[in-house]
N, C-alpha and C. Protein backbone atom coordinates (compact mmCIF):
# COMPACT_ATOMS: atom_id res chain seq x y z
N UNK A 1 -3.12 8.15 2.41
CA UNK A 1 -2.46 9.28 3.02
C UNK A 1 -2.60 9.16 4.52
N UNK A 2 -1.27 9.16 4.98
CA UNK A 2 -1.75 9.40 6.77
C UNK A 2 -1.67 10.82 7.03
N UNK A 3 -2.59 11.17 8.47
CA UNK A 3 -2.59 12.17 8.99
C UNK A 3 -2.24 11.96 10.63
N UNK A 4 -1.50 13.13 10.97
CA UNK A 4 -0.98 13.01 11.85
C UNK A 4 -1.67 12.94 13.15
N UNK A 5 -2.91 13.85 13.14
CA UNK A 5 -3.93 13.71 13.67
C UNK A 5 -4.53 12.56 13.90
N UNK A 6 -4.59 11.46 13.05
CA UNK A 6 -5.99 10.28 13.34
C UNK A 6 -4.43 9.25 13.63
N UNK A 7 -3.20 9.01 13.19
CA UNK A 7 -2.41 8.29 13.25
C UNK A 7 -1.45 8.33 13.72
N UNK A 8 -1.17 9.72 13.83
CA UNK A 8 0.51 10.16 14.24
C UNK A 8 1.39 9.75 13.26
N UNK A 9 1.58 9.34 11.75
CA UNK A 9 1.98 9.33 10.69
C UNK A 9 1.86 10.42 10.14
N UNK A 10 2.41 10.74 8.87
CA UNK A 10 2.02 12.09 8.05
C UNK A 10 2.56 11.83 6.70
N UNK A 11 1.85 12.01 5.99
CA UNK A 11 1.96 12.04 4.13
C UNK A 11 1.53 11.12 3.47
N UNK A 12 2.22 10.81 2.06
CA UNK A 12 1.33 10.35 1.04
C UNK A 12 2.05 8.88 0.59
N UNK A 13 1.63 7.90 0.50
CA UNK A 13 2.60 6.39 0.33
C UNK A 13 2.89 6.92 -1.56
N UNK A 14 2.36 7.58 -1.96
CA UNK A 14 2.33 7.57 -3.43
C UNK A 14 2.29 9.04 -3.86
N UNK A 15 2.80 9.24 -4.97
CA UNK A 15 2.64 11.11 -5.63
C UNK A 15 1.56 11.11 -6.04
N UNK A 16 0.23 10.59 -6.61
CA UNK A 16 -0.58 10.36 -6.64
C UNK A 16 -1.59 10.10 -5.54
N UNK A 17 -1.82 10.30 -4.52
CA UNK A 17 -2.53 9.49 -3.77
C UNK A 17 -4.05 9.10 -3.89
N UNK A 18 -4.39 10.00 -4.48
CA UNK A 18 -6.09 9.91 -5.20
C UNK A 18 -6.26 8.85 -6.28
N UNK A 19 -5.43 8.36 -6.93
CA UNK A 19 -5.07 7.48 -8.24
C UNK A 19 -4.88 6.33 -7.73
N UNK A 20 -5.89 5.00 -8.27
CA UNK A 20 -5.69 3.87 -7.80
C UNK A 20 -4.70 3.12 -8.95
N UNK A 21 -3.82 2.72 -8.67
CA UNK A 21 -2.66 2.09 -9.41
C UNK A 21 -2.09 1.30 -8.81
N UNK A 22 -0.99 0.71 -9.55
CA UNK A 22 0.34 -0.68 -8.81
C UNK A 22 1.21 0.61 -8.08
N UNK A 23 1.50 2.20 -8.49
CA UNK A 23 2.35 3.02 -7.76
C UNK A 23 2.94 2.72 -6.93
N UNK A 24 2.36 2.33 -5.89
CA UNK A 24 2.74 2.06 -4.48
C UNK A 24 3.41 0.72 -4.18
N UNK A 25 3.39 0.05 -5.14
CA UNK A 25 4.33 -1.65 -5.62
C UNK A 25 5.72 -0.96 -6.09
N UNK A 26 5.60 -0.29 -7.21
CA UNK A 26 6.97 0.07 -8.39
C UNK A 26 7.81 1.16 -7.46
N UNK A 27 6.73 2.18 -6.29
CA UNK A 27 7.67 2.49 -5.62
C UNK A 27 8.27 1.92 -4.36
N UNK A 28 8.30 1.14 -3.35
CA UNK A 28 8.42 -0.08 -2.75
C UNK A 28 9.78 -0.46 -3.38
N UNK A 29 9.85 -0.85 -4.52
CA UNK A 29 11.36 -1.50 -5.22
C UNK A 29 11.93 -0.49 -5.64
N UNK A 30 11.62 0.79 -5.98
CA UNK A 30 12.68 2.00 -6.78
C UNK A 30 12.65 3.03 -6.08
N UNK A 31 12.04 3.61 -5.06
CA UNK A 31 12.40 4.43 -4.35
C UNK A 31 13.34 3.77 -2.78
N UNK A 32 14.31 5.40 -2.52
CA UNK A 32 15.15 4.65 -1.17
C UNK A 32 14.35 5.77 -0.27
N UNK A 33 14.57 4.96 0.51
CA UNK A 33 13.40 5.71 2.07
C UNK A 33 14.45 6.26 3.00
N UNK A 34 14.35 7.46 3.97
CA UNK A 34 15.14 7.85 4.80
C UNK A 34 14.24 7.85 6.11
N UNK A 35 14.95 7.23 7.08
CA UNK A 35 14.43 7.24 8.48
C UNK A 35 14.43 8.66 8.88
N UNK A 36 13.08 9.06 9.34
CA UNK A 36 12.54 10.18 10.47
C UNK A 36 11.53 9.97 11.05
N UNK A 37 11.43 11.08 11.91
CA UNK A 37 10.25 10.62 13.22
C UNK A 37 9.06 11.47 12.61
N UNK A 38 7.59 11.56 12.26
CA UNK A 38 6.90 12.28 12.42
C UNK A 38 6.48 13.54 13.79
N UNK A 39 5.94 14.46 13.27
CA UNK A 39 5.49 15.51 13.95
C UNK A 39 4.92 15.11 15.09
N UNK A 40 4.04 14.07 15.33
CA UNK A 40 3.72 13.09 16.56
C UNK A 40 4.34 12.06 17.49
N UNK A 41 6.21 12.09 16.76
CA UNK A 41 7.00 11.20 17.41
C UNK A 41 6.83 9.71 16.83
N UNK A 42 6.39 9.21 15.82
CA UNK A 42 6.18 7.68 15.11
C UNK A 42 7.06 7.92 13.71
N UNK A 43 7.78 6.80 14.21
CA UNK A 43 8.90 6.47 12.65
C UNK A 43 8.12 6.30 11.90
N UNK A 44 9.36 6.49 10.81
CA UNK A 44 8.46 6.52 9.29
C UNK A 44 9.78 6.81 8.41
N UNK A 45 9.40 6.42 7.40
CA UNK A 45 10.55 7.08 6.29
C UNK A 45 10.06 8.13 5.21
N UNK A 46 10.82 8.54 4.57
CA UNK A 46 10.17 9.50 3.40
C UNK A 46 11.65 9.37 2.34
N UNK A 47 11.06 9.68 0.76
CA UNK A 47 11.98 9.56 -0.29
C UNK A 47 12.07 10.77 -0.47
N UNK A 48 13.00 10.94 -1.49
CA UNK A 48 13.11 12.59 -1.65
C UNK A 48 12.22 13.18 -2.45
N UNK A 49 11.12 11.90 -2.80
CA UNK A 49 9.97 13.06 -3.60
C UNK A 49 9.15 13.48 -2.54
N UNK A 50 9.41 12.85 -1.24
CA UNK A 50 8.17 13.56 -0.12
C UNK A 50 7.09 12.16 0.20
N UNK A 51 7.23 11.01 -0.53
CA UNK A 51 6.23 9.74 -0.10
C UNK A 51 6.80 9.17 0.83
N UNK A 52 5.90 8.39 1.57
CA UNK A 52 6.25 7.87 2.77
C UNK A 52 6.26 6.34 2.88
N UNK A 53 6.93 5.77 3.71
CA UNK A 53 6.70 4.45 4.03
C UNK A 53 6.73 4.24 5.24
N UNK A 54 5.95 3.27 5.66
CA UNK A 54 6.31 2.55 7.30
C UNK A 54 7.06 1.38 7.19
N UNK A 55 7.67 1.52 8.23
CA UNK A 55 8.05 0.71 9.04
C UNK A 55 7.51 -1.26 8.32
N UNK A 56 6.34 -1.01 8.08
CA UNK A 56 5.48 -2.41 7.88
C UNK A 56 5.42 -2.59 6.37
N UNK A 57 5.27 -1.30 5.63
CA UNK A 57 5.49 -1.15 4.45
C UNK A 57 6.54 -1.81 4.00
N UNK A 58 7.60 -1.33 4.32
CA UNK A 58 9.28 -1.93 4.32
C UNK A 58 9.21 -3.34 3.99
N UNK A 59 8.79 -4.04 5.09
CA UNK A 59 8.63 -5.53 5.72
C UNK A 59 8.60 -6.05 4.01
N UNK A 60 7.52 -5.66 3.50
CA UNK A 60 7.13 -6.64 2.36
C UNK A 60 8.44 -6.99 1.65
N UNK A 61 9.35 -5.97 1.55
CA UNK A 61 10.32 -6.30 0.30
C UNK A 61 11.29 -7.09 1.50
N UNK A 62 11.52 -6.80 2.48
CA UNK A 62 12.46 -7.81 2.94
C UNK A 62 12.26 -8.99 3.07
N UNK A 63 10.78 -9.85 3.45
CA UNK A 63 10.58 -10.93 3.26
C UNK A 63 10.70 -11.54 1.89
N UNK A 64 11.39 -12.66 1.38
CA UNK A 64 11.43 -13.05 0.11
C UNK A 64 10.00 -13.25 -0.18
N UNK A 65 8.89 -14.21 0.65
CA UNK A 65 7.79 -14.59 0.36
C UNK A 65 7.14 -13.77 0.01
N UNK A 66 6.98 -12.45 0.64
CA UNK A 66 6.02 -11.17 0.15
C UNK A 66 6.66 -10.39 -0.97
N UNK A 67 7.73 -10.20 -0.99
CA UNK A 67 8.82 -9.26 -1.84
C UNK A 67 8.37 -9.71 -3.11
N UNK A 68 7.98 -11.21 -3.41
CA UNK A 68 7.41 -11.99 -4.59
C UNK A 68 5.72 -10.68 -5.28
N UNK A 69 5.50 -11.04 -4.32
CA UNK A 69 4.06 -10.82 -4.60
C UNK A 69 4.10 -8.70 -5.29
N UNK A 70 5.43 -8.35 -4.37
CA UNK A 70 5.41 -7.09 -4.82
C UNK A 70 5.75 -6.51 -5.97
N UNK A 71 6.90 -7.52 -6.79
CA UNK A 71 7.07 -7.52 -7.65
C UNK A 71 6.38 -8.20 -8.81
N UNK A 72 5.63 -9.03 -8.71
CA UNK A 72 4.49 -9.50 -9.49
C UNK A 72 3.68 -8.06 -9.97
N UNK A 73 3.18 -7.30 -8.67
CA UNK A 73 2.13 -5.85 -8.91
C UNK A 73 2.54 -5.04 -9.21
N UNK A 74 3.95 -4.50 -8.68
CA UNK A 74 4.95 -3.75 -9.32
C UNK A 74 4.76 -4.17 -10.97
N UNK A 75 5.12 -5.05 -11.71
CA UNK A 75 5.23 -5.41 -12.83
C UNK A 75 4.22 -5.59 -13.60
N UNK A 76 2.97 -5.98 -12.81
CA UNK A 76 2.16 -6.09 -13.96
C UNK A 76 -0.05 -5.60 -13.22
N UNK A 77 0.20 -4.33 -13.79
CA UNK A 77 -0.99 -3.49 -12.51
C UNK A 77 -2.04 -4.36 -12.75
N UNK A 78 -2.32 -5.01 -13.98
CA UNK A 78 -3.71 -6.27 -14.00
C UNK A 78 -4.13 -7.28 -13.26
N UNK A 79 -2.78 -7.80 -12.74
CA UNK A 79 -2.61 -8.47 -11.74
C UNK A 79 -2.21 -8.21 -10.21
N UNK A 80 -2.53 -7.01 -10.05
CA UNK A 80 -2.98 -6.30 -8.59
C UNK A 80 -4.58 -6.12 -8.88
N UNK A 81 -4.66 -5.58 -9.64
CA UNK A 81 -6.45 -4.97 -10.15
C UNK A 81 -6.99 -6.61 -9.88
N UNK A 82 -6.31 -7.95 -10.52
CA UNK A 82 -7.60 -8.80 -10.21
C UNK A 82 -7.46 -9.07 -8.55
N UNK A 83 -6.01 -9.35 -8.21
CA UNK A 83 -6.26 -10.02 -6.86
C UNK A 83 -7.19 -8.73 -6.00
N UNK A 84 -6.67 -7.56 -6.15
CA UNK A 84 -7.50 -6.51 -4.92
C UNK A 84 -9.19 -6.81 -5.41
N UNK A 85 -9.84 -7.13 -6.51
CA UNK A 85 -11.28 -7.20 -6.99
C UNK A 85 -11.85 -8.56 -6.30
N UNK A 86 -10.89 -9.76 -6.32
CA UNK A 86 -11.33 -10.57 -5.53
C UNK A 86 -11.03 -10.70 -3.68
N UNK A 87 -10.50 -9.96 -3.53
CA UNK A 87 -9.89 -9.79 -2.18
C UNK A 87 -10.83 -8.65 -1.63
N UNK A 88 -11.53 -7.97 -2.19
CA UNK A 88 -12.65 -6.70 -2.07
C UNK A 88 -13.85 -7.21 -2.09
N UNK A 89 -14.35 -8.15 -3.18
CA UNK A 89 -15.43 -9.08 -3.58
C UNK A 89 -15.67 -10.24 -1.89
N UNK A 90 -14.59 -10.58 -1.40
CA UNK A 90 -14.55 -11.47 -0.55
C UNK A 90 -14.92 -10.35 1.09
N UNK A 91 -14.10 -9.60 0.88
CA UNK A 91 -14.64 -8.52 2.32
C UNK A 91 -16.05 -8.00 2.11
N UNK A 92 -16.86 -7.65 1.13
CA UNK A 92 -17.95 -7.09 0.94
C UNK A 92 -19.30 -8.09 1.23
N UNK A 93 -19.01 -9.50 0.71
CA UNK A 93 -19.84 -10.84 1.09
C UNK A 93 -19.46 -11.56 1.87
N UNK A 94 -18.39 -10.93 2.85
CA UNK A 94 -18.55 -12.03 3.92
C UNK A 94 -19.61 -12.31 4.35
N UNK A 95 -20.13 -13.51 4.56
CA UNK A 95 -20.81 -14.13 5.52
C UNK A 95 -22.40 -13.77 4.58
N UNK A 96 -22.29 -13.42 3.79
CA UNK A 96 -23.54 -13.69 2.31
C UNK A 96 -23.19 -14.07 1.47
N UNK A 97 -24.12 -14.97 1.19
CA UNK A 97 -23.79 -15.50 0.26
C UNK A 97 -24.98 -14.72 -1.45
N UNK A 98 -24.37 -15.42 -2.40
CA UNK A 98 -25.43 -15.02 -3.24
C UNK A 98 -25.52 -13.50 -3.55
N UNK A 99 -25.09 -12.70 -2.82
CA UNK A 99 -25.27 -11.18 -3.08
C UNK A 99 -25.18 -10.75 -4.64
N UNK A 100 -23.98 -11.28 -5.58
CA UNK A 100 -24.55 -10.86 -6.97
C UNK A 100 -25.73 -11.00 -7.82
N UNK A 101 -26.24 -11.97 -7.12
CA UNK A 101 -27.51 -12.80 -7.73
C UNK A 101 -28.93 -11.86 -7.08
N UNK A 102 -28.68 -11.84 -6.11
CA UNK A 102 -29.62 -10.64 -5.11
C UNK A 102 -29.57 -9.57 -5.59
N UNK A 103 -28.64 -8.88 -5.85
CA UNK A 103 -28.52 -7.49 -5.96
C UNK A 103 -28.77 -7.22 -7.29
C-alpha cells in the first residue's frame, strides 16, 4: 500500500493488500489502469476497482523479458511462493553464511 505521506503515491496495488498471493501478477495482465496524478502530484494509475499501479509496475508487462516472468506468477502462485522464498532466503543471509545450521 502506498501512502501519500511517506511517498506521494496513494492506495492499494491489490484488493487484498494484507494477503500474500500471485494477486498482484493476475492483476498486472487483467486489470486496465487509468492515468492520474496523486494528491501529492506523482503519476500513477488506478483500475476501476480503486488498485493502483506505477508507472514501474507497468514496465514489467511491456518488456517481453519480464512480462514472461509475470505471467509464469500470474499462472501459477507456487512458483512465485518458491522464487520470493529463495530470493528472501538470499536477502536475509547475505554475507552469512551457514545461518540455518546456526540458528
Amino acid at each position: 500500500r502506498c501512502h501519500a505521506d511517506r511517498s506521494g503515491f496513494e492506495g492499494a496495488w491489490t484488493e487484498e493488500p494484507l494477503r500474500f498471493d500471485n494477486s498482484y501478477f493476475i492483476d498486472l495482465l487483467n486489470k486496465s489502469y487509468t492515468e492520474e496524478t496523486s494528491s501529492k502530484g506523482m503519476p500513477q494509475r488506478r483500475s476501476k476497482s480503486g488498485t493502483i499501479m506505477l508507472i514501474s509496475d507497468l514496465a514489467l508487462i511491456q518488456d517481453p523479458a519480464f512480462k514472461k516472468h509475470v505471467e509464469t506468477y500470474a499462472g501459477d502462485k507456487n512458483a512465485f511462493f518458491n522464487d520470493f522464498t529463495e530470493a528472501w532466503v538470499k536477502l536475509q543471509e547475505n554475507g552469512c553464511f551457514n545461518l540455518r545450521e546456526i540458528l
